[in-house]
PDB file of N, CA and C in Angstrom:
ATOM      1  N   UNK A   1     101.780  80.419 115.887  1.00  0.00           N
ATOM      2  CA  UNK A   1     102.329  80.795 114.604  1.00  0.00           C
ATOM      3  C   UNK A   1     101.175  81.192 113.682  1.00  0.00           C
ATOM      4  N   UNK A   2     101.071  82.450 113.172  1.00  0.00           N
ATOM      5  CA  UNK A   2     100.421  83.035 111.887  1.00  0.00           C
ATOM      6  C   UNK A   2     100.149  82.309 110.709  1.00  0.00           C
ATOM      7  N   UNK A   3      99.467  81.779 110.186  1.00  0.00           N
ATOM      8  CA  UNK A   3      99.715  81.406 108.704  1.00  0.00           C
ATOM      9  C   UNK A   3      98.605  82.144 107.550  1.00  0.00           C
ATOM     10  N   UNK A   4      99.607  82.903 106.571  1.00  0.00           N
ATOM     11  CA  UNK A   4      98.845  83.730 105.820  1.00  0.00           C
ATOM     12  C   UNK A   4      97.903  82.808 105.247  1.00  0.00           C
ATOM     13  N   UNK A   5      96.528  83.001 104.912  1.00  0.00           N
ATOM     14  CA  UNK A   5      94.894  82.547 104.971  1.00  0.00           C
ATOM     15  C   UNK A   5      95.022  83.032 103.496  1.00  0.00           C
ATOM     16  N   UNK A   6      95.316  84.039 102.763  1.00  0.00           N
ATOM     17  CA  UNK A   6      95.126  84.549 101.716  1.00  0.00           C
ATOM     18  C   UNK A   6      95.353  83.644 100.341  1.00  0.00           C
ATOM     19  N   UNK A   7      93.893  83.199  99.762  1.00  0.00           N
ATOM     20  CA  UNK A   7      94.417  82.210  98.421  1.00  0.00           C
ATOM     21  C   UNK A   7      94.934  83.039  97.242  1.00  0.00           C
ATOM     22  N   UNK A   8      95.714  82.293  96.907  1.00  0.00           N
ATOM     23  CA  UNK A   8      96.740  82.911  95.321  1.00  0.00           C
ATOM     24  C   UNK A   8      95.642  82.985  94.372  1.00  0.00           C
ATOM     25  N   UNK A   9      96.090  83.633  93.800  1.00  0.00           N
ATOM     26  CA  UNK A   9      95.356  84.226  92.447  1.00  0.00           C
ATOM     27  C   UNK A   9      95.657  83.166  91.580  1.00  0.00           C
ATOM     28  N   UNK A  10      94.654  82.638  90.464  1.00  0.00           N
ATOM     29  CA  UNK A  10      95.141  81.535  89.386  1.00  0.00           C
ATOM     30  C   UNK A  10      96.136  82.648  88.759  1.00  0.00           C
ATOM     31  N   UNK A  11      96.033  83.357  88.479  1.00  0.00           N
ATOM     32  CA  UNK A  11      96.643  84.183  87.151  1.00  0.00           C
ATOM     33  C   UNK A  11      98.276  84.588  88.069  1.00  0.00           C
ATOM     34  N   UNK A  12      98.295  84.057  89.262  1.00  0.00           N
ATOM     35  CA  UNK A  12      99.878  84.728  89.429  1.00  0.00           C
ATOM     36  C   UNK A  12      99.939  85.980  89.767  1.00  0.00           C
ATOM     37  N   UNK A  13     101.287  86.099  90.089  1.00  0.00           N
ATOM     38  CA  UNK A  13     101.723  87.582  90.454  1.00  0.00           C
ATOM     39  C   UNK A  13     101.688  88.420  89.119  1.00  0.00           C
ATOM     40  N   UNK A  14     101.629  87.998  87.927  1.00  0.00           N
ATOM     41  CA  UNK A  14     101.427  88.401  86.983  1.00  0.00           C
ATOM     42  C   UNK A  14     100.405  89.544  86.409  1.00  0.00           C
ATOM     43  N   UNK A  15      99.861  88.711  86.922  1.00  0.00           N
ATOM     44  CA  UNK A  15      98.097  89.129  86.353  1.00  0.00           C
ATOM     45  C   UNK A  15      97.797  88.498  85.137  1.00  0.00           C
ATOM     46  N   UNK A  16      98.596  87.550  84.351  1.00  0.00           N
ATOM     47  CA  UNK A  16      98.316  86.740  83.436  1.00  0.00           C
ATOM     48  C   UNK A  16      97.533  85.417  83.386  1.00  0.00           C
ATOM     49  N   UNK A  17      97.013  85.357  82.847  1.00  0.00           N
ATOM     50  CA  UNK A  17      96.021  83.673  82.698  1.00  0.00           C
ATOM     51  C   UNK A  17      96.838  82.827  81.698  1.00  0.00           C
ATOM     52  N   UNK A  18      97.392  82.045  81.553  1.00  0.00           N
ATOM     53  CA  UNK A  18      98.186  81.033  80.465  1.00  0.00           C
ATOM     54  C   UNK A  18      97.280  79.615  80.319  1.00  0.00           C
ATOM     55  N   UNK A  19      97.681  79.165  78.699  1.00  0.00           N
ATOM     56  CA  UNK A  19      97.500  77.821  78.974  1.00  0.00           C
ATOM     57  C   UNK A  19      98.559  76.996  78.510  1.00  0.00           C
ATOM     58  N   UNK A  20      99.747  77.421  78.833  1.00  0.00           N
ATOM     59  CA  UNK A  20     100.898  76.592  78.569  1.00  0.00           C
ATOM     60  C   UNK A  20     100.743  75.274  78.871  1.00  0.00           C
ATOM     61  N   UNK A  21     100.849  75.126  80.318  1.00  0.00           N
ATOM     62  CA  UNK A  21     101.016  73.942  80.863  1.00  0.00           C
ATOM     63  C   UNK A  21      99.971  72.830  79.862  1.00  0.00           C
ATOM     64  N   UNK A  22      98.733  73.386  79.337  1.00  0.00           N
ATOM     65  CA  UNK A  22      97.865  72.456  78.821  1.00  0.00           C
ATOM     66  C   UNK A  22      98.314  72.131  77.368  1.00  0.00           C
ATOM     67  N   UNK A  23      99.138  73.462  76.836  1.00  0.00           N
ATOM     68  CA  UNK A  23      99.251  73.085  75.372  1.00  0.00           C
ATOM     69  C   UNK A  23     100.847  72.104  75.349  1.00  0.00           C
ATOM     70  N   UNK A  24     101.530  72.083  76.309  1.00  0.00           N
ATOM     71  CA  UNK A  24     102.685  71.358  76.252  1.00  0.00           C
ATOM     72  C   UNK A  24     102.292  70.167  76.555  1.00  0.00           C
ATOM     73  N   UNK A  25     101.361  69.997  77.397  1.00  0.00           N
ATOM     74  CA  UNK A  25     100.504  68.232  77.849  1.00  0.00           C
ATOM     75  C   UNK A  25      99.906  67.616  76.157  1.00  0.00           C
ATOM     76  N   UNK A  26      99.257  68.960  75.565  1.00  0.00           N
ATOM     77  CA  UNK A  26      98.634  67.945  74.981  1.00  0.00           C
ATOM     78  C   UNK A  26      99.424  67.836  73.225  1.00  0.00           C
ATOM     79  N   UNK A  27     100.652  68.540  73.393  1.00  0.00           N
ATOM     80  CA  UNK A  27     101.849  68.146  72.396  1.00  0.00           C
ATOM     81  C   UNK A  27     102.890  67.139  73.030  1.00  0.00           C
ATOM     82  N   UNK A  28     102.938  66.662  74.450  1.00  0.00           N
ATOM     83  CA  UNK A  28     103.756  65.864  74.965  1.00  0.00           C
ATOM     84  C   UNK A  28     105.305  66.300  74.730  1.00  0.00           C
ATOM     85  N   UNK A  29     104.777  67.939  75.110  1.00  0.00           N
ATOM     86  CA  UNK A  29     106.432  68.782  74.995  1.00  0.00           C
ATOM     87  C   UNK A  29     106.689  68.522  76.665  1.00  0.00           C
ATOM     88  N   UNK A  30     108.397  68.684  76.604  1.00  0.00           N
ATOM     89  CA  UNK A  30     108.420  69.247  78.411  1.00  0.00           C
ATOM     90  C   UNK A  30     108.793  69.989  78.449  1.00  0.00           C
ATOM     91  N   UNK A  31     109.112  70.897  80.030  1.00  0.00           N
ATOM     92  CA  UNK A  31     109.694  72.150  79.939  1.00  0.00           C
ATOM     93  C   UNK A  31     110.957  72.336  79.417  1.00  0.00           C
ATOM     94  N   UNK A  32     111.593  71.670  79.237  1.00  0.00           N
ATOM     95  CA  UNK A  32     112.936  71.744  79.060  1.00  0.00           C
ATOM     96  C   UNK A  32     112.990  71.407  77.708  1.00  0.00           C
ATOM     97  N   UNK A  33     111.822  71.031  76.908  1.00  0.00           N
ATOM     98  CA  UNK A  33     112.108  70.942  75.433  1.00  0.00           C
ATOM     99  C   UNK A  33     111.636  72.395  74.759  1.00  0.00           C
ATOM    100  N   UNK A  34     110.671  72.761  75.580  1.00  0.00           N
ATOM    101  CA  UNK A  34     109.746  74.042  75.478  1.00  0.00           C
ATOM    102  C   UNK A  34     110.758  74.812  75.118  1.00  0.00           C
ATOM    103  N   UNK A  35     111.645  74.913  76.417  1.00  0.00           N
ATOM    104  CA  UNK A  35     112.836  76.328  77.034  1.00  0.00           C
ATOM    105  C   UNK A  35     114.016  75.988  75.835  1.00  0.00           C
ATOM    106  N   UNK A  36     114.175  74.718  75.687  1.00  0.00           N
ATOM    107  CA  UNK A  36     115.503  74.855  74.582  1.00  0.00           C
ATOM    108  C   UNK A  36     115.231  75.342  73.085  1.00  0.00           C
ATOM    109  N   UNK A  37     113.570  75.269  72.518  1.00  0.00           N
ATOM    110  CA  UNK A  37     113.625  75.684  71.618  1.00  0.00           C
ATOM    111  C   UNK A  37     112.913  77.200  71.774  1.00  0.00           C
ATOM    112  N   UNK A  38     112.818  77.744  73.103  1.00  0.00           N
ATOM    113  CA  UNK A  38     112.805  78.916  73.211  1.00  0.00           C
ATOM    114  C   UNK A  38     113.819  79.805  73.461  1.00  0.00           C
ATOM    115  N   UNK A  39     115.049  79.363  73.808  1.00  0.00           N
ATOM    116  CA  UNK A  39     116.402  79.410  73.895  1.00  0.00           C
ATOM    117  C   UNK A  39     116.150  80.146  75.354  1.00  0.00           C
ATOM    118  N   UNK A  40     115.229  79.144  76.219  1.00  0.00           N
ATOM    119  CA  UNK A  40     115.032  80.229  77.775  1.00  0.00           C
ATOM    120  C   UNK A  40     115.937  79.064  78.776  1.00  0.00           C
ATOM    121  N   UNK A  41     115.830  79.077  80.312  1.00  0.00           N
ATOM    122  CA  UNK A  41     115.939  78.506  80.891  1.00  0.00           C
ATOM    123  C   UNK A  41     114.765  77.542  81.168  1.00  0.00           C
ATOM    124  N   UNK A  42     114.822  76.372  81.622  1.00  0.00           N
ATOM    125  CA  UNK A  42     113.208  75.626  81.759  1.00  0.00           C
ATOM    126  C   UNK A  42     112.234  76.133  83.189  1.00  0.00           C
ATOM    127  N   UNK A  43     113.228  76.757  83.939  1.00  0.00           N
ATOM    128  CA  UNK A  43     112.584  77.232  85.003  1.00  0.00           C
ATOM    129  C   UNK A  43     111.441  78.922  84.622  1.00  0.00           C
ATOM    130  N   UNK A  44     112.394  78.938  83.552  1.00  0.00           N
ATOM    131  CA  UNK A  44     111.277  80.523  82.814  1.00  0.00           C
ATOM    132  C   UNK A  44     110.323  79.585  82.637  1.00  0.00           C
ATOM    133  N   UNK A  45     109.634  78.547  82.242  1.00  0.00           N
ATOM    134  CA  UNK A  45     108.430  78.033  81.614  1.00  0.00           C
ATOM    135  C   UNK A  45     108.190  77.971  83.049  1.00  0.00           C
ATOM    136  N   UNK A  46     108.280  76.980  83.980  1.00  0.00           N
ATOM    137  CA  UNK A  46     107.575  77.339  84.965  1.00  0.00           C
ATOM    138  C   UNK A  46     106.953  78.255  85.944  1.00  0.00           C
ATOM    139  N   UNK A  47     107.936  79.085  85.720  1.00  0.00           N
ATOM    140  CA  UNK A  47     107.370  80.706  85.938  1.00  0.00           C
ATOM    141  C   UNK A  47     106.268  81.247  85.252  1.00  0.00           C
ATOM    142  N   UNK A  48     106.133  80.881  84.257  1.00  0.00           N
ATOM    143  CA  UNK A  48     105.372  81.299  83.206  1.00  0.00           C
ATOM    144  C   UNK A  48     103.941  80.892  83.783  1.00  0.00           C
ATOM    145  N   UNK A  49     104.125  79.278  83.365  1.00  0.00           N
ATOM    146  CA  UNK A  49     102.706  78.433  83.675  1.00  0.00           C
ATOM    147  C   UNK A  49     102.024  78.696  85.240  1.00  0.00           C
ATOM    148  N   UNK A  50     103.049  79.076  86.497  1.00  0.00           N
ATOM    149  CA  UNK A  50     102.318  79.534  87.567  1.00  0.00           C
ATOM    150  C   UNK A  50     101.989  81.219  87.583  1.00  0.00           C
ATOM    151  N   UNK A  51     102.418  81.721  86.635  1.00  0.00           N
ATOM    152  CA  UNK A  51     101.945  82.576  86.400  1.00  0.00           C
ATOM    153  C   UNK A  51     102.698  83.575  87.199  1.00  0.00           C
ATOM    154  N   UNK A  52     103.986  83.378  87.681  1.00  0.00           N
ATOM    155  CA  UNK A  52     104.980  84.338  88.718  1.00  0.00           C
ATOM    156  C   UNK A  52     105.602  85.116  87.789  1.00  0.00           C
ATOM    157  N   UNK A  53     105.794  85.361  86.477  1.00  0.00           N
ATOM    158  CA  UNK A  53     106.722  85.997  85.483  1.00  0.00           C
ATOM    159  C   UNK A  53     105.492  86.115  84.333  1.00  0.00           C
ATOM    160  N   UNK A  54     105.773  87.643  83.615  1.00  0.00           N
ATOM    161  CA  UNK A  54     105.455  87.820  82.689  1.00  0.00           C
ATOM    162  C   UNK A  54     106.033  87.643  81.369  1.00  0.00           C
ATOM    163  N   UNK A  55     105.737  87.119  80.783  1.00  0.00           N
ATOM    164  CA  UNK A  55     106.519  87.197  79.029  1.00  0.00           C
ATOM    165  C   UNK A  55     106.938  88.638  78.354  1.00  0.00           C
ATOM    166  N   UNK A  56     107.927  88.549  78.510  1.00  0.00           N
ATOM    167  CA  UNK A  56     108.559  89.776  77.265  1.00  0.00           C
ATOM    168  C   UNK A  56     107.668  89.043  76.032  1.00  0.00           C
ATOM    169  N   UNK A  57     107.293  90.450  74.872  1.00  0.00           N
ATOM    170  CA  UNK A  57     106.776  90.656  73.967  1.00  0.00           C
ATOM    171  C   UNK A  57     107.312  88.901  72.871  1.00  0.00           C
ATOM    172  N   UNK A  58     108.900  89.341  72.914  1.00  0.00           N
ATOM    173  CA  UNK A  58     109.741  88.280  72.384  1.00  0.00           C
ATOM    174  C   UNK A  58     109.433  87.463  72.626  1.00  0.00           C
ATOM    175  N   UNK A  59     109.170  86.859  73.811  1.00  0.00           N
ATOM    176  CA  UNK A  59     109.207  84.980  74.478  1.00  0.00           C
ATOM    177  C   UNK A  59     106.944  85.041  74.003  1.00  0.00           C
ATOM    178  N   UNK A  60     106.695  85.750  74.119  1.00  0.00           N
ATOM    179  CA  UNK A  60     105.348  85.602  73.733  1.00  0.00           C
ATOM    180  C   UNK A  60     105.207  85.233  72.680  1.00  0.00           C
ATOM    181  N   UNK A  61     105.303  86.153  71.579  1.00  0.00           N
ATOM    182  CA  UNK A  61     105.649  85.792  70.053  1.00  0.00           C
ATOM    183  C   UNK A  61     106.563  84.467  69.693  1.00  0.00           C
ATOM    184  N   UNK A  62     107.685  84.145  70.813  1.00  0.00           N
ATOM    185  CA  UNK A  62     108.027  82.685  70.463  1.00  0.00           C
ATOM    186  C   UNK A  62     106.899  81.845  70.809  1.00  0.00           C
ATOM    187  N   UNK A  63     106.762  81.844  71.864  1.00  0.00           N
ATOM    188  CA  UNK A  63     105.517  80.640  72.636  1.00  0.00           C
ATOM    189  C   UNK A  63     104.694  80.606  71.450  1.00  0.00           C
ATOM    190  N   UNK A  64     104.235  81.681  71.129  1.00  0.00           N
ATOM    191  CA  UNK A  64     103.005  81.616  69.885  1.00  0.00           C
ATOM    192  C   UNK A  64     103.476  80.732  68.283  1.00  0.00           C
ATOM    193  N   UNK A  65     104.715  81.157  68.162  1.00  0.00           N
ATOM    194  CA  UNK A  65     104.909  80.926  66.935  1.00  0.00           C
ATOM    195  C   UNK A  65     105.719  79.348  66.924  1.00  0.00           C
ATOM    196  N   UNK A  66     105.842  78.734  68.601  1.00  0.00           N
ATOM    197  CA  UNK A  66     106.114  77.343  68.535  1.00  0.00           C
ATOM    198  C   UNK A  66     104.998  76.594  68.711  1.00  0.00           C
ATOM    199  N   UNK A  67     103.699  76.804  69.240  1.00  0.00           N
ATOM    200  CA  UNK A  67     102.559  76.509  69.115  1.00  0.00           C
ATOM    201  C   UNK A  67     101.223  76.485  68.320  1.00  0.00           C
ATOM    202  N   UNK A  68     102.309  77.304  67.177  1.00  0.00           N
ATOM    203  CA  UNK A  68     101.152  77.762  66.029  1.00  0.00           C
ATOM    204  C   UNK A  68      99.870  78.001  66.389  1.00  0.00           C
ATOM    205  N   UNK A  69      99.414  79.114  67.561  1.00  0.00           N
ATOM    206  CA  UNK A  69      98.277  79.419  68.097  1.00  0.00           C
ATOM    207  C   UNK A  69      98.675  81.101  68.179  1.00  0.00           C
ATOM    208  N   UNK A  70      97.694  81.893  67.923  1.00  0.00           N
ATOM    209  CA  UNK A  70      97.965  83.572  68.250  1.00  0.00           C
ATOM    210  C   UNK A  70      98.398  83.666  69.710  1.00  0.00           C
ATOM    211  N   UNK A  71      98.577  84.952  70.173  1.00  0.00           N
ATOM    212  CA  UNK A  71      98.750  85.269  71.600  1.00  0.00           C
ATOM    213  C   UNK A  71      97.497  85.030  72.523  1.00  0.00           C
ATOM    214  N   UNK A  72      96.677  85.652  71.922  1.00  0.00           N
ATOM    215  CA  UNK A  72      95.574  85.466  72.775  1.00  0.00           C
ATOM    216  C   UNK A  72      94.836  84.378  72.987  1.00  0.00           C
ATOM    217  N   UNK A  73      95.655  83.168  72.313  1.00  0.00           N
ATOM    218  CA  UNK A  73      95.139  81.656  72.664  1.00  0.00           C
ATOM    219  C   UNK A  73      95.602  81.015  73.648  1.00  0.00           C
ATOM    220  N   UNK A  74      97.109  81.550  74.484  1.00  0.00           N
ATOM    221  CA  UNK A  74      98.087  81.575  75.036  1.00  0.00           C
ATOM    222  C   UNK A  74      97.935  81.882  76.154  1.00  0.00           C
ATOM    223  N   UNK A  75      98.038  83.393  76.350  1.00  0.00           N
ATOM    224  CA  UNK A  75      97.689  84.244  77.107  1.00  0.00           C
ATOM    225  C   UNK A  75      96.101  85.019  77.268  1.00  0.00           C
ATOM    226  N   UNK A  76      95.624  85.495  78.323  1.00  0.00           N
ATOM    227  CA  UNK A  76      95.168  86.191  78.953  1.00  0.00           C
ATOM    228  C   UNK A  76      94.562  87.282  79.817  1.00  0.00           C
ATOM    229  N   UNK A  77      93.832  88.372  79.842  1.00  0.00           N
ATOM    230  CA  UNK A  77      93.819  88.948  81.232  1.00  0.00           C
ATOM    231  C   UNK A  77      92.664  88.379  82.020  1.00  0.00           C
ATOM    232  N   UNK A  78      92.071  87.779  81.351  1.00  0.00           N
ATOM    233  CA  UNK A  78      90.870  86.881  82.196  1.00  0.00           C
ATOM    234  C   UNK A  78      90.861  85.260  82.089  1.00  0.00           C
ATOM    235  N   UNK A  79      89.852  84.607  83.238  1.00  0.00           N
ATOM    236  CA  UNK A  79      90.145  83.464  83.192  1.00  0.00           C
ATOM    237  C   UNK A  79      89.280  82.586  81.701  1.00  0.00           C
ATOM    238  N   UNK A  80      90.400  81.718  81.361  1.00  0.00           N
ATOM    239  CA  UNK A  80      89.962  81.181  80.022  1.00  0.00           C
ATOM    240  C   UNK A  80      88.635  80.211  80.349  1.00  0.00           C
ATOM    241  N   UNK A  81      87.470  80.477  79.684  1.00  0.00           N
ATOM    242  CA  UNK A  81      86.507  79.497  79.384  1.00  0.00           C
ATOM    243  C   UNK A  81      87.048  78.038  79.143  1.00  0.00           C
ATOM    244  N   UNK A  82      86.867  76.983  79.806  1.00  0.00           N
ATOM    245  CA  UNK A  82      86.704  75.624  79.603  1.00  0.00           C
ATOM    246  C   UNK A  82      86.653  75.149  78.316  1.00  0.00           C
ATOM    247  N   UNK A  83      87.484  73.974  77.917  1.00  0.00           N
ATOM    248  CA  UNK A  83      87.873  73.998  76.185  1.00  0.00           C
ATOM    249  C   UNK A  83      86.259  73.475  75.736  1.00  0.00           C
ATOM    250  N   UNK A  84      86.279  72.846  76.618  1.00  0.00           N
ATOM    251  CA  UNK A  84      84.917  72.421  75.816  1.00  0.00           C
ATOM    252  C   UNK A  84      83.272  73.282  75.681  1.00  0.00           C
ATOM    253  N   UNK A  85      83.855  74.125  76.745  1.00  0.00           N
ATOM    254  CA  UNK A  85      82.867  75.286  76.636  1.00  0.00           C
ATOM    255  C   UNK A  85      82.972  76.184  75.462  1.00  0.00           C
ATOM    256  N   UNK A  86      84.287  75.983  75.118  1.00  0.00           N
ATOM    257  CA  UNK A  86      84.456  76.708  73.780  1.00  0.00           C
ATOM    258  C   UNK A  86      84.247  76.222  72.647  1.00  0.00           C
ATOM    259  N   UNK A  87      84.710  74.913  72.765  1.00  0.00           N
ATOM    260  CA  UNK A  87      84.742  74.021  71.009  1.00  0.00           C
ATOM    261  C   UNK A  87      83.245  73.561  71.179  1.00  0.00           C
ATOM    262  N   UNK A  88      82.553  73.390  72.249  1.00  0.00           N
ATOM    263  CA  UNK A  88      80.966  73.076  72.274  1.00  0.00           C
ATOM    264  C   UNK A  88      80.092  73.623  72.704  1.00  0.00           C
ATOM    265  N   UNK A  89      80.711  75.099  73.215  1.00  0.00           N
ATOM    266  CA  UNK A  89      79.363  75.373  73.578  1.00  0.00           C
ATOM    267  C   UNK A  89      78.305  75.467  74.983  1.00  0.00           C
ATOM    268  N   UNK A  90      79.308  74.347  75.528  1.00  0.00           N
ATOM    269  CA  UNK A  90      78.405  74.096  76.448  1.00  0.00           C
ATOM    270  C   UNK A  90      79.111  73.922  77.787  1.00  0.00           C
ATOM    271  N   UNK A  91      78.374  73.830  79.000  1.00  0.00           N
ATOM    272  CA  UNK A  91      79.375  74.185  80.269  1.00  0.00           C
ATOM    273  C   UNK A  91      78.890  72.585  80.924  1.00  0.00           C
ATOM    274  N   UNK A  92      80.309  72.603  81.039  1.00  0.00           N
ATOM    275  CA  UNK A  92      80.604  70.940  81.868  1.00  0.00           C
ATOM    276  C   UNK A  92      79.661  70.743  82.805  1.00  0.00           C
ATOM    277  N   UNK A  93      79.552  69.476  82.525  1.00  0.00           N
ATOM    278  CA  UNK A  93      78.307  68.914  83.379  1.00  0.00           C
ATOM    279  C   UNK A  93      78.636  68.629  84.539  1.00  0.00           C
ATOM    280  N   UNK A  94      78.034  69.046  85.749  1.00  0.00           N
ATOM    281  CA  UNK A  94      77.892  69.052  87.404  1.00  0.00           C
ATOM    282  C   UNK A  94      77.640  67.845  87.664  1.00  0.00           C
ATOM    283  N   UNK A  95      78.524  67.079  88.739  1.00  0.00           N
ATOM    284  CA  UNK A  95      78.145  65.766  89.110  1.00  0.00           C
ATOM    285  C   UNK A  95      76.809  66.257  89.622  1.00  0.00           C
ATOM    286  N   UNK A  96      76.093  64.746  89.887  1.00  0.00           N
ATOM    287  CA  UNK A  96      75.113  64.504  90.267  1.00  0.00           C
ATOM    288  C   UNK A  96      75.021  64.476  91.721  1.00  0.00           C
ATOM    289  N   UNK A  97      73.944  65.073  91.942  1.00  0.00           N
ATOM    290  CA  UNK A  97      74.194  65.980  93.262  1.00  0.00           C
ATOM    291  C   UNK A  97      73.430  64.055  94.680  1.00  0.00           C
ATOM    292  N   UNK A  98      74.171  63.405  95.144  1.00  0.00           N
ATOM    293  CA  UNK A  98      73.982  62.713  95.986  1.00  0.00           C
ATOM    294  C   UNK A  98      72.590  62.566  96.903  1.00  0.00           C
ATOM    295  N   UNK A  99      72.039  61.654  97.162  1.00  0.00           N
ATOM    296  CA  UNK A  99      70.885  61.456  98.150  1.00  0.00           C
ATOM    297  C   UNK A  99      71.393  61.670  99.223  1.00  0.00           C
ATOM    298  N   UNK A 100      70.419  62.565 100.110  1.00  0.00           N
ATOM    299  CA  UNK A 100      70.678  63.022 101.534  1.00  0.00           C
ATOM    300  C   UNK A 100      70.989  61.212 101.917  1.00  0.00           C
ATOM    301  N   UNK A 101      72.158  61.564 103.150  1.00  0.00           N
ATOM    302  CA  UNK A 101      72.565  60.607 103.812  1.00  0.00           C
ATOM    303  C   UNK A 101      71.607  60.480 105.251  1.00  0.00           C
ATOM    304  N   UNK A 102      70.806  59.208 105.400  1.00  0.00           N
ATOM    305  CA  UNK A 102      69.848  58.580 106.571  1.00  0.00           C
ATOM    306  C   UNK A 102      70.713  58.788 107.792  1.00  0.00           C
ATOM    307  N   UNK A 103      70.318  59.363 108.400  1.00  0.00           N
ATOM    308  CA  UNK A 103      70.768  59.022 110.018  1.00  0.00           C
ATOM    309  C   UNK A 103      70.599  57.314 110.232  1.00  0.00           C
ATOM    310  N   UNK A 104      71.452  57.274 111.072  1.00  0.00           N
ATOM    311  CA  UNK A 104      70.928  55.508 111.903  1.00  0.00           C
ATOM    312  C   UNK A 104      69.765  55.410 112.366  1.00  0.00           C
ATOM    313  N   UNK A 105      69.193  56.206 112.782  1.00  0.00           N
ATOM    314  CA  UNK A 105      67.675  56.238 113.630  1.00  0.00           C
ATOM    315  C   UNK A 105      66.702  56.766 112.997  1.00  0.00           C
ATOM    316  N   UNK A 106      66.542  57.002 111.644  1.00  0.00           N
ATOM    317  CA  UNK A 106      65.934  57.940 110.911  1.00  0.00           C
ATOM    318  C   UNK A 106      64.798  56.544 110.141  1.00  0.00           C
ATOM    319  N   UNK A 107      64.099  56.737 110.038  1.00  0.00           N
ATOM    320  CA  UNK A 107      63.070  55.905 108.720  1.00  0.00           C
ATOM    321  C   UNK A 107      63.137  54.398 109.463  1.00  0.00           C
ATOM    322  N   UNK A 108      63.714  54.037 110.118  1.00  0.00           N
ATOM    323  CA  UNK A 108      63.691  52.529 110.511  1.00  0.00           C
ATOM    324  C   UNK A 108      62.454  51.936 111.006  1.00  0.00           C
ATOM    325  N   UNK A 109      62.515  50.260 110.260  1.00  0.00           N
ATOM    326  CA  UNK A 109      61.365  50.094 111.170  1.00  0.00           C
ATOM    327  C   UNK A 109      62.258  48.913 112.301  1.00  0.00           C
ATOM    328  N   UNK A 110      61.353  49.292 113.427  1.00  0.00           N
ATOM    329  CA  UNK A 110      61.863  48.119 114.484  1.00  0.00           C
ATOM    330  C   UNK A 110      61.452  46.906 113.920  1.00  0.00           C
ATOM    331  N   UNK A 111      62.239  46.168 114.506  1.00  0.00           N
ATOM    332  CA  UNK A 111      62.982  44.932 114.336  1.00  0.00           C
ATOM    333  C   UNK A 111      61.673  43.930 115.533  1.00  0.00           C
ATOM    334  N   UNK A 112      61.318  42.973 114.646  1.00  0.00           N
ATOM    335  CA  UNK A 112      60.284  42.035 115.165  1.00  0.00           C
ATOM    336  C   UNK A 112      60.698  41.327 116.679  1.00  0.00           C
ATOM    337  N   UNK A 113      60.253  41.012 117.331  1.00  0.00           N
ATOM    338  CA  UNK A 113      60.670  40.401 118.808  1.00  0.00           C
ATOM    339  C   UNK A 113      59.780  38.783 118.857  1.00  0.00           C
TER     340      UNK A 113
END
């Protein structure tokens, strides 16, 4: 059996970049509170946030104007910089890169007799 190898695009069939999913987390909206005061279905928001459906002009301008953020805080054609890369400046810090792992037989000293 075949299995298509090809990874999805973040941005969806769309070609859109969103940050819904993050701005509804960090208002502790759900989809279904989202969609009722967008007068959508809640499955349109999930479409949205994977990025499989584009926003009519309308549902954009709602999203925007229930989030009190412009469009382009929203939406996308490229991938959004890291919030904190934005509000600071600065690019998230890289774990710390691990000590090579010893073989068993590597550096030892034998063992006294």
């Amino acid at each position: 059996m075949h299995e298509n190898t090809k990874t999805k695009d973040p941005a969806g069939e769309s070609g859109l970049y969103n940050r819904i999913s993050v701005l509804r987390a960090e208002r502790g909206v759900s989809r279904q509170q989202l969609a009722d005061a967008l007068q959508v279905n809640y499955q349109t928001i999930g479409f949205l946030e994977r990025g499989d459906y584009s926003p009519s002009l309308k549902l954009a301008f709602g999203l925007s104007e229930f989030f009190d953020l412009p469009i382009e805080a929203i939406f996308s054609t490229r991938p959004f910089q890291p919030l904190s890369e934005q509000v600071y400046g600065k690019r998230p810090r890289t774990p710390h890169p691990q000590p090579p792992q010893r073989n068993n037989h590597e550096s030892r000293t034998p063992h006294p007799r």
